[in-house]
Protein backbone atom coordinates (compact mmCIF):
# COMPACT_ATOMS: atom_id res chain seq x y z
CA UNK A 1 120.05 74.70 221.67
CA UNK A 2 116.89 73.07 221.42
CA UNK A 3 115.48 69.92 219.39
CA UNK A 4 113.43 72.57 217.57
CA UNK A 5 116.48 74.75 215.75
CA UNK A 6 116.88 74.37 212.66
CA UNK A 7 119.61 72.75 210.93
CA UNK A 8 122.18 74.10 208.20
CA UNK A 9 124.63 72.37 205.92
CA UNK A 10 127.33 74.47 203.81
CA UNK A 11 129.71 73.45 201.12
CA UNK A 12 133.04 75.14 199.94
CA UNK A 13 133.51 76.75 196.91
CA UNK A 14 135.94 78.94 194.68
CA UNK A 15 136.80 81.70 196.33
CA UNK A 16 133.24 81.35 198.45
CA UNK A 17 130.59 79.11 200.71
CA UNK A 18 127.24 78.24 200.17
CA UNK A 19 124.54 77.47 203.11
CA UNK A 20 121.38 75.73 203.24
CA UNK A 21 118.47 75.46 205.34
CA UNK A 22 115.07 73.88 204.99
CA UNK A 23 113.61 75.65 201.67
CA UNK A 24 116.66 77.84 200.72
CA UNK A 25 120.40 78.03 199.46
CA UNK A 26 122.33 81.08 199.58
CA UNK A 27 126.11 81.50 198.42
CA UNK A 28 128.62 84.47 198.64
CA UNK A 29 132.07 84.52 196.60
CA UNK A 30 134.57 87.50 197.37
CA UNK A 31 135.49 89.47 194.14
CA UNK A 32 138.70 90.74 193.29
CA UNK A 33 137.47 94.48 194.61
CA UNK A 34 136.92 93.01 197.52
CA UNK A 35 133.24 92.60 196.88
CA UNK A 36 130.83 90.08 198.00
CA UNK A 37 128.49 88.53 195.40
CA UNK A 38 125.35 86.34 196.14
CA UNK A 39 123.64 83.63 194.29
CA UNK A 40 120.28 82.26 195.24
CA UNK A 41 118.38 78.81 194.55
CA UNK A 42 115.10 77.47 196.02
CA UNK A 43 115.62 73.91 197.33
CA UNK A 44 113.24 71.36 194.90
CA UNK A 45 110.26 70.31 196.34
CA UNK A 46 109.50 67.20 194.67
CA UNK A 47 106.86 64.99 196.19
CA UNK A 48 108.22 61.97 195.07
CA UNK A 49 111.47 62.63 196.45
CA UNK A 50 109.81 64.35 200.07
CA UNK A 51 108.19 60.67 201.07
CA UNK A 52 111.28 58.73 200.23
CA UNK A 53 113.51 60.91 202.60
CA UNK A 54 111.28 59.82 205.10
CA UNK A 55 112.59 55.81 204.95
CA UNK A 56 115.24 55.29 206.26
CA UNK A 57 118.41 53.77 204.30
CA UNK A 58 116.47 55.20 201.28
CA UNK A 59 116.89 58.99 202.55
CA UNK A 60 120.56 59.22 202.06
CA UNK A 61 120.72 58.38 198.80
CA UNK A 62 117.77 60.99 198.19
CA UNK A 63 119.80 63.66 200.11
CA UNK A 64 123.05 62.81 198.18
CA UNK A 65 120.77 63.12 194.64
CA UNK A 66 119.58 66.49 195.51
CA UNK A 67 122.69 67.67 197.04
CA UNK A 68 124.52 67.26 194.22
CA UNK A 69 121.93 68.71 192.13
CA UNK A 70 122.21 72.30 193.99
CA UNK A 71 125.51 71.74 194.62
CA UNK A 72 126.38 72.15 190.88
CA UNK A 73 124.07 75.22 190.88
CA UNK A 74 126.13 77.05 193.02
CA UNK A 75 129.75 75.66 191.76
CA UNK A 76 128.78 76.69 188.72
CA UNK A 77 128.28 80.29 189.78
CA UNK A 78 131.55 80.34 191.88
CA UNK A 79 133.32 78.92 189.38
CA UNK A 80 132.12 81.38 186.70
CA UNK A 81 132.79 84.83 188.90
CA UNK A 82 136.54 82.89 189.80
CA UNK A 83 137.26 82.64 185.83
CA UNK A 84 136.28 86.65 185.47
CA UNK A 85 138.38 87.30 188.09
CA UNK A 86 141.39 87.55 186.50
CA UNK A 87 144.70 87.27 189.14
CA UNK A 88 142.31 85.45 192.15
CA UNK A 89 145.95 83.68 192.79
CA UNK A 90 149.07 83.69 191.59
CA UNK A 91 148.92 80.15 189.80
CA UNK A 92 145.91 81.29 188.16
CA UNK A 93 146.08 80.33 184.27
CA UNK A 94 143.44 78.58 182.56
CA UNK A 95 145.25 75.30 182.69
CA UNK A 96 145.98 75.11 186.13
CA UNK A 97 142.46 76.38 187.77
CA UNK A 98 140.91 73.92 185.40
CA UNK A 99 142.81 71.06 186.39
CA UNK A 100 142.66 71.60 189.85
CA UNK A 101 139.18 72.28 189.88
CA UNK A 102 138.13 68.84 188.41
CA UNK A 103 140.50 67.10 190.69
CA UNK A 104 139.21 68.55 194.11
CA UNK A 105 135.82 69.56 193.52
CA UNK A 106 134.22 66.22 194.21
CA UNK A 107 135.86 65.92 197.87
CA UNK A 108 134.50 69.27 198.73
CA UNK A 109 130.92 68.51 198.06
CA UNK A 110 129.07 65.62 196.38
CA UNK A 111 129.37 67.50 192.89
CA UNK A 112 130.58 64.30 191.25
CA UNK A 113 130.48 61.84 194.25
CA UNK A 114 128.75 59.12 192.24
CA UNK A 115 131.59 58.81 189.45
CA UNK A 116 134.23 58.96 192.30
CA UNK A 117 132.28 56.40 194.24
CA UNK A 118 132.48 54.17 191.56
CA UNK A 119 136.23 54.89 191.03
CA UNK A 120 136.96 54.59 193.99
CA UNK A 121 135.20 51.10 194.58
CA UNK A 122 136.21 49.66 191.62
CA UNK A 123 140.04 50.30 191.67
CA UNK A 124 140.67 48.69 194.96
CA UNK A 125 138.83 45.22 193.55
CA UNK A 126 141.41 45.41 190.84
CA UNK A 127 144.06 45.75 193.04
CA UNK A 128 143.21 43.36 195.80
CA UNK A 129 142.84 40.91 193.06
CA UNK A 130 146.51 41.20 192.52
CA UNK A 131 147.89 40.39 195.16
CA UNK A 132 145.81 36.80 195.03
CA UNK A 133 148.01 34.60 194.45
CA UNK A 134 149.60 35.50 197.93
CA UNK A 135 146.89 37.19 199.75
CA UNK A 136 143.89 34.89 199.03
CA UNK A 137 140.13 34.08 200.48
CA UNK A 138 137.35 35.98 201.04
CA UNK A 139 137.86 37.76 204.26
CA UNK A 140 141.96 38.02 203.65
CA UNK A 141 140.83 39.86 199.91
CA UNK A 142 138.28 42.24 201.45
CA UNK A 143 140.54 44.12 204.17
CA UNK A 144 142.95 44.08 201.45
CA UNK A 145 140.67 45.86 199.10
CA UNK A 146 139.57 48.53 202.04
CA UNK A 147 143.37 48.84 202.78
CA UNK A 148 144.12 50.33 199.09
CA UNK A 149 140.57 52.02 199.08
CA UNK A 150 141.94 54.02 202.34
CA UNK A 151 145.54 54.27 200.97
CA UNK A 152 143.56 55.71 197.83
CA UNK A 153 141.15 58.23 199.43
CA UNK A 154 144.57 59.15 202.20
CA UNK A 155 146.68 60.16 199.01
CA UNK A 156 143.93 61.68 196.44
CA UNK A 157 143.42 64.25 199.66
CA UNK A 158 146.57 64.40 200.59
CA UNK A 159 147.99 65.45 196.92
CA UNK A 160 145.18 67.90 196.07
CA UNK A 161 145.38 69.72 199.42
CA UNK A 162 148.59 70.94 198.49
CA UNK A 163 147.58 72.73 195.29
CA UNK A 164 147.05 76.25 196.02
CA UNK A 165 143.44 76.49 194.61
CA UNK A 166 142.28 73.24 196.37
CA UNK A 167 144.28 74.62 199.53
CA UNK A 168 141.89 77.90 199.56
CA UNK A 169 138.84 75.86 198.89
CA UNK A 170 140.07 73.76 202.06
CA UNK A 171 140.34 77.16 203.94
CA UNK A 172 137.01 77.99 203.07
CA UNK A 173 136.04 74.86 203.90
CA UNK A 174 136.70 75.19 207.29
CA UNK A 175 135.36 78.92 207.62
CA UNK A 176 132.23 76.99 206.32
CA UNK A 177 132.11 74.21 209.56
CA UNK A 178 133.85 76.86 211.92
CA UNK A 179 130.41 79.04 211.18
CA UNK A 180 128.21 76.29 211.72
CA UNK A 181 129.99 75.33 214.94
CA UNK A 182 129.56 79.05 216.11
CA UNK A 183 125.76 78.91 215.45
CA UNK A 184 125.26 75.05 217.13
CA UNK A 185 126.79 76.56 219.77
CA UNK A 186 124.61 79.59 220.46
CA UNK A 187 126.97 82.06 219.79
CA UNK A 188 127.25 85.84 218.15
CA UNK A 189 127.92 84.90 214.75
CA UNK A 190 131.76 87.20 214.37
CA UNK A 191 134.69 86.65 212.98
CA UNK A 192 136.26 87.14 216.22
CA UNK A 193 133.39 83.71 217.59
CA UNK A 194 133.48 82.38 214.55
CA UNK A 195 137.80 81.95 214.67
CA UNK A 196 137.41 80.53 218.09
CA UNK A 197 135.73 77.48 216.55
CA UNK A 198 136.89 73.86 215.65
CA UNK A 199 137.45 73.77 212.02
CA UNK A 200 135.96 70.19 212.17
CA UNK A 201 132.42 69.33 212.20
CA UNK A 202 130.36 65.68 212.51
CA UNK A 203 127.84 66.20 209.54
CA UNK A 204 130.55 66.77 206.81
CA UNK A 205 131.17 65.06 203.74
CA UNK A 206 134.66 64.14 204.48
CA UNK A 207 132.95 62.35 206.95
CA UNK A 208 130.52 60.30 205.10
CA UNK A 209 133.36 59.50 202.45
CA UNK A 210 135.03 57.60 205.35
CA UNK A 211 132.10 55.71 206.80
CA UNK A 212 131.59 54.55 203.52
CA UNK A 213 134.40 53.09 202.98
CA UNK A 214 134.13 51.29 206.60
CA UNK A 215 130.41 50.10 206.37
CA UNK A 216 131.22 48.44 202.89
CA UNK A 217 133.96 47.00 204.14
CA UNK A 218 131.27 44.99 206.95
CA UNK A 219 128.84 45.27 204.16
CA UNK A 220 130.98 43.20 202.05
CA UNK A 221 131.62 40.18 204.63
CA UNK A 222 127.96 39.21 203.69
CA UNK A 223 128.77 38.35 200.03
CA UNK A 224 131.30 36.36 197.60
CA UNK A 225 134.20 37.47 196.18
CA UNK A 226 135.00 34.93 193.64
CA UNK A 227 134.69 35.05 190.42
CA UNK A 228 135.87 38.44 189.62
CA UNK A 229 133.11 39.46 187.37
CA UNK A 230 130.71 38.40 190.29
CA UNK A 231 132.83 40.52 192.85
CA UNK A 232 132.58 43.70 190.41
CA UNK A 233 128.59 43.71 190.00
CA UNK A 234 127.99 42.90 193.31
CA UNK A 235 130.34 45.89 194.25
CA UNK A 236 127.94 48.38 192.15
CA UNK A 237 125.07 46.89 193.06
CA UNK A 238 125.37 47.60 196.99
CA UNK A 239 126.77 51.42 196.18
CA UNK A 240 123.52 52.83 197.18
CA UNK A 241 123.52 50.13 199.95
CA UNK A 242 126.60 51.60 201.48
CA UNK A 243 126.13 54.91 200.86
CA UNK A 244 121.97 54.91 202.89
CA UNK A 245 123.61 52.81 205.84
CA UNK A 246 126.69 55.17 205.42
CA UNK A 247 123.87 57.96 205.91
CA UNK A 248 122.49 56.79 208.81
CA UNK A 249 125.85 56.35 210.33
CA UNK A 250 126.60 59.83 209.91
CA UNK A 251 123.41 60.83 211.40
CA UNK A 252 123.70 58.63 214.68
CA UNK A 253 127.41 59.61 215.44
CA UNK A 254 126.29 63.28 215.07
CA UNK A 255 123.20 63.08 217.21
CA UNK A 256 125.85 61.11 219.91
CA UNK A 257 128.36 63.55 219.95
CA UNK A 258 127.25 65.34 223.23
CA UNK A 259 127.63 61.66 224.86
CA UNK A 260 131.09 61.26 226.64
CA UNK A 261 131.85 57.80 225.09
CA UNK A 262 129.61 57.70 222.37
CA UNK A 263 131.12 60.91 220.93
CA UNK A 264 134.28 58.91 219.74
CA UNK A 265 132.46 57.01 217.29
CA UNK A 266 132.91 60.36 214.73
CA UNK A 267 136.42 60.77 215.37
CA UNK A 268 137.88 58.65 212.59
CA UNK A 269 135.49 61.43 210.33
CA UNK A 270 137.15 63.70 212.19
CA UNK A 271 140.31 62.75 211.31
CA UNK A 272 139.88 62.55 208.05
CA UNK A 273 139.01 66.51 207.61
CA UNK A 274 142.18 67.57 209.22
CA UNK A 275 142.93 66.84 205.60
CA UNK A 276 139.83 68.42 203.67
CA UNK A 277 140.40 71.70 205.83
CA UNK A 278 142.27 74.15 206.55
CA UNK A 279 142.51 76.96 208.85
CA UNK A 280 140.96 80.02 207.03
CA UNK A 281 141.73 84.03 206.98
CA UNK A 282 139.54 86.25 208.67
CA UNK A 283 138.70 87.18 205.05
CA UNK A 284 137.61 83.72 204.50
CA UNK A 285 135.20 83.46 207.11
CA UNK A 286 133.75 87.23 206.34
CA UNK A 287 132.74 85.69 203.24
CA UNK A 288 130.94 82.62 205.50
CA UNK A 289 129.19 84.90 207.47
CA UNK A 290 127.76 86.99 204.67
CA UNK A 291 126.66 83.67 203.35
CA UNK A 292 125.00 82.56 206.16
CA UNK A 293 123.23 85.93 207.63
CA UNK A 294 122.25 86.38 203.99
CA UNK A 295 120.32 82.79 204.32
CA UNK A 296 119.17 83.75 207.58
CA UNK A 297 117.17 86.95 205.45
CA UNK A 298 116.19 84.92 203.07
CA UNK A 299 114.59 82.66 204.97
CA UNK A 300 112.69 85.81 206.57
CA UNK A 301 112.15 86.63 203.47
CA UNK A 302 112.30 84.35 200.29
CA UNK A 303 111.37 87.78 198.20
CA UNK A 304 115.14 88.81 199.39
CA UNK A 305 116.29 85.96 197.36
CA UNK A 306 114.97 86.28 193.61
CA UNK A 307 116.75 90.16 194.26
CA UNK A 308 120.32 87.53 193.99
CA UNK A 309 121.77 85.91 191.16
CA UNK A 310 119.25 82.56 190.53
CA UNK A 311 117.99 80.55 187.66
């Protein structure tokens, strides 16, 4: 593929995927009859927010803002058609699709990255701080507070995978990279391509959780530890820090991949989605495709788009 093709992200949802492009978003859910619904949102414009992308350390953070912005959009609308859809899965009462849905949705976008950022920063300073009067100094205190952070992010996944809901949103997960992967590589977009696919894919989330949790780690060498207060501010303070250098990490190991050596820099990303996917049904990744084609006419056609469900 060329320099010149464009570039699509996705993000799992209830029972569905979403895809975006430059301009547009397009999501499909299956329905219990076996339907396929759409929903349709323009991607925001906004000038302030189109020169800051443009710096770099400053455009992650501007990417994760409006990523979470129509990422809600469309979780919303899956969310919605999943609760009408009485009998989606076995487990499904109120209680339990609730629960669940709170617990995983921030792993499988950047819904509510920002509050589990924080959570997950903050915890680990309180632990770390713990073990003090054994494990103490600055550098000894830091790998211990990015040892629980991992041990943290390792068991959250781990635990929420194995709910059935979060499980299917894992599947659909992976229909969601295997898709992409099928496209990147210049492919016939079928389910029959599409299965042939690695579930895992460089640009993902998953990913960027993990490199942030890495590049604060370095991040953190540069700064005190002690007093505690100090420790905690200065922890909030560099979130967006981490999360633009975090950005361009992401970016880099992607654009390396296709080196022989360079290409193991993503693996530990890599890794790390072997948790936040699955592999999906062919059902799964029919509902991917319809997502993605559909994008594909919008983007021929925006008209196509205010036909869908949109705000």
């Amino acid at each position: 593929m060329g320099n010149e093709a464009p570039v699509y992200g996705g993000q799992a949802l209830l029972e569905g995927v979403m895809f975006g492009g430059k301009d547009h978003t397009v999501t499909a859910v299956r329905r219990n009859d076996d339907s396929i619904e759409y929903y349709y949102a323009k991607k925001p414009k906004k000038p302030i927010f189109q020169k800051l992308k443009k710096i770099p350390f400053v455009r992650g953070v501007i990417a994760l803002i409006e990523s979470s912005g129509l990422g809600a959009k469309h979780l919303q609308f899956s969310s919605e058609r999943y609760e009408v859809d009485p009998g989606t899965e076995e487990e499904n009462t109120e209680e339990t699709s609730k629960l669940q849905m709170i617990l995983g949705v921030a792993v499988v976008g950047v819904i509510s990255f920002l509050f589990g950022k924080f959570v997950f920063t903050l915890v680990p300073v309180f632990m770390a701080e713990l073990f003090s009067p054994w494990i103490s100094g600055k550098y000894p205190q830091i790998f211990l507070e990015t040892f629980f952070k991992l041990i943290l992010l390792l068991s959250y996944l781990y635990v929420i995978s194995m709910t059935p809901l979060i499980k299917r949103v894992f599947q659909y997960h992976g229909a969601e990279h295997k898709v992409i992967n099928c496209y990147e590589a210049g492919l016939d977009i079928t389910v029959q391509n599409v299965q042939k696919q690695s579930r895992l894919h460089y640009r993902c989330g998953s990913s960027f959780i993990l490199f942030t949790v890495v590049i604060g780690m370095f991040v953190y060498f540069f700064f005190p530890t002690d007093p505690l207060w100090l420790r905690i501010v200065i922890r909030i303070l560099l979130i967006p820090v981490v999360l633009g250098i975090s950005f361009e990490v992401l970016q880099a190991t992607n654009s390396l991949r296709g080196i022989p050596v360079l290409k193991y820099l993503g693996y530990p990303g890599l890794w790390l989605q072997l948790l936040t996917t699955k592999e999906p049904k062919d059902e799964m990744v029919e509902v991917a495709i319809a997502s993605f084609k559909k994008l594909h006419e919008v983007e021929k056609n925006p008209e196509i788009g205010m036909k869908l469900h949109h705000d």
